[in-house]
Protein backbone atom coordinates (compact mmCIF):
# COMPACT_ATOMS: atom_id res chain seq x y z
CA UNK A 1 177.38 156.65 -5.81
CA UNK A 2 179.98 153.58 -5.77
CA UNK A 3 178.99 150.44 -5.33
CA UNK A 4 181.40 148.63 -2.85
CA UNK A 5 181.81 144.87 -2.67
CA UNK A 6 184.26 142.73 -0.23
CA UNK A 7 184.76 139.32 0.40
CA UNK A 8 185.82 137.65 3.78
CA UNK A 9 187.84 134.19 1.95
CA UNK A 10 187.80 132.94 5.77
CA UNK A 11 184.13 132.95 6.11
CA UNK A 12 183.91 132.80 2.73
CA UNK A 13 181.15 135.43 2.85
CA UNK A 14 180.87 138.43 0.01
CA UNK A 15 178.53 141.70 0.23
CA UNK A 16 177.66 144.21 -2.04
CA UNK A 17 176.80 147.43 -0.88
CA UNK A 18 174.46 149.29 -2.97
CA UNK A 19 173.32 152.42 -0.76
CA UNK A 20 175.44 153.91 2.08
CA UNK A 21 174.07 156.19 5.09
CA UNK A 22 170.93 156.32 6.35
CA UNK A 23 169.46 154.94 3.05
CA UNK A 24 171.63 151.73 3.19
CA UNK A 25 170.42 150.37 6.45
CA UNK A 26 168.78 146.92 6.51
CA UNK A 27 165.54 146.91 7.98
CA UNK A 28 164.53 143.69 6.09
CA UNK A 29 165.94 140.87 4.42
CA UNK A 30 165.06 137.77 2.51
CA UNK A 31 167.14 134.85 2.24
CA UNK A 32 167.52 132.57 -0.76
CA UNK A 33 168.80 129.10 -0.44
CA UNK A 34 170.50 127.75 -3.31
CA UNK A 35 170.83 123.87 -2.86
CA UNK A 36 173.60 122.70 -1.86
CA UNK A 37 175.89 125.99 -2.64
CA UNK A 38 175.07 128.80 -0.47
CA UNK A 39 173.11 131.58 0.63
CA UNK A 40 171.67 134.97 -1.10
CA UNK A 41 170.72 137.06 1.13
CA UNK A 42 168.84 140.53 -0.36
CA UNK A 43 168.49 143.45 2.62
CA UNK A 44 166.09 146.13 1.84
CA UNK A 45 165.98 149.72 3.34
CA UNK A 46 162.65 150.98 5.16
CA UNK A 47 161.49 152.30 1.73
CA UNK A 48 161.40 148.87 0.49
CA UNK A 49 164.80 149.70 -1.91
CA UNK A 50 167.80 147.02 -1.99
CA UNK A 51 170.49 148.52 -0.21
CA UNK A 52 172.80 144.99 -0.65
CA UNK A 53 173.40 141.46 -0.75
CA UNK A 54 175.03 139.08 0.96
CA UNK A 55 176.51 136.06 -0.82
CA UNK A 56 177.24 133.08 1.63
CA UNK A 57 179.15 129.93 0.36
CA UNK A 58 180.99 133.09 -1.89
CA UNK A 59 183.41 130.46 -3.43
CA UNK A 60 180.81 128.14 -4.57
CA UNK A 61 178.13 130.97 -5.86
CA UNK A 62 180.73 133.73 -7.99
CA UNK A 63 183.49 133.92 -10.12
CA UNK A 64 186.97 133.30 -8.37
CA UNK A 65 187.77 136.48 -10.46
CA UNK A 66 185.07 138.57 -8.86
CA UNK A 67 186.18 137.25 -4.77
CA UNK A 68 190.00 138.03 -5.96
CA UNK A 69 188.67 142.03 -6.70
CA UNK A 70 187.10 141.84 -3.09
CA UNK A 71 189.03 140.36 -0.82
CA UNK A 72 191.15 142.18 1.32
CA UNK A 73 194.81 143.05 0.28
């Protein structure tokens, strides 16, 4: 199964999809603060798997290289 990331350069938010369908809905998340730099946030399926995660404050938290691959063209 593919794992599909994207990046939003106007909120400057990224995800990464791990699990699609049924299996890839949220039902739980748990948010990481990194000082001064952003937000992790992991979501986690029903089952307790990690079906993706949400990178807020993209720019300052991943490789310009990496948000260039996501964003849309």
């Amino acid at each position: 199964m593919p794992v599909h990331f994207t990046y939003d350069p106007e909120s400057d938010a990224a995800y990464l999809k791990l699990l699609e369908g049924e299996h890839g809905r949220s039902a739980d998340q748990r948010t990481l603060n990194i000082a001064g730099r952003g937000e992790i946030v992991l979501d986690f399926n029903l089952e307790g798997h990690l079906v993706g995660v949400e990178v807020l404050g993209a720019r300052g938290l991943l490789p310009p290289e990496l948000l260039d691959k996501g964003a849309p063209h």
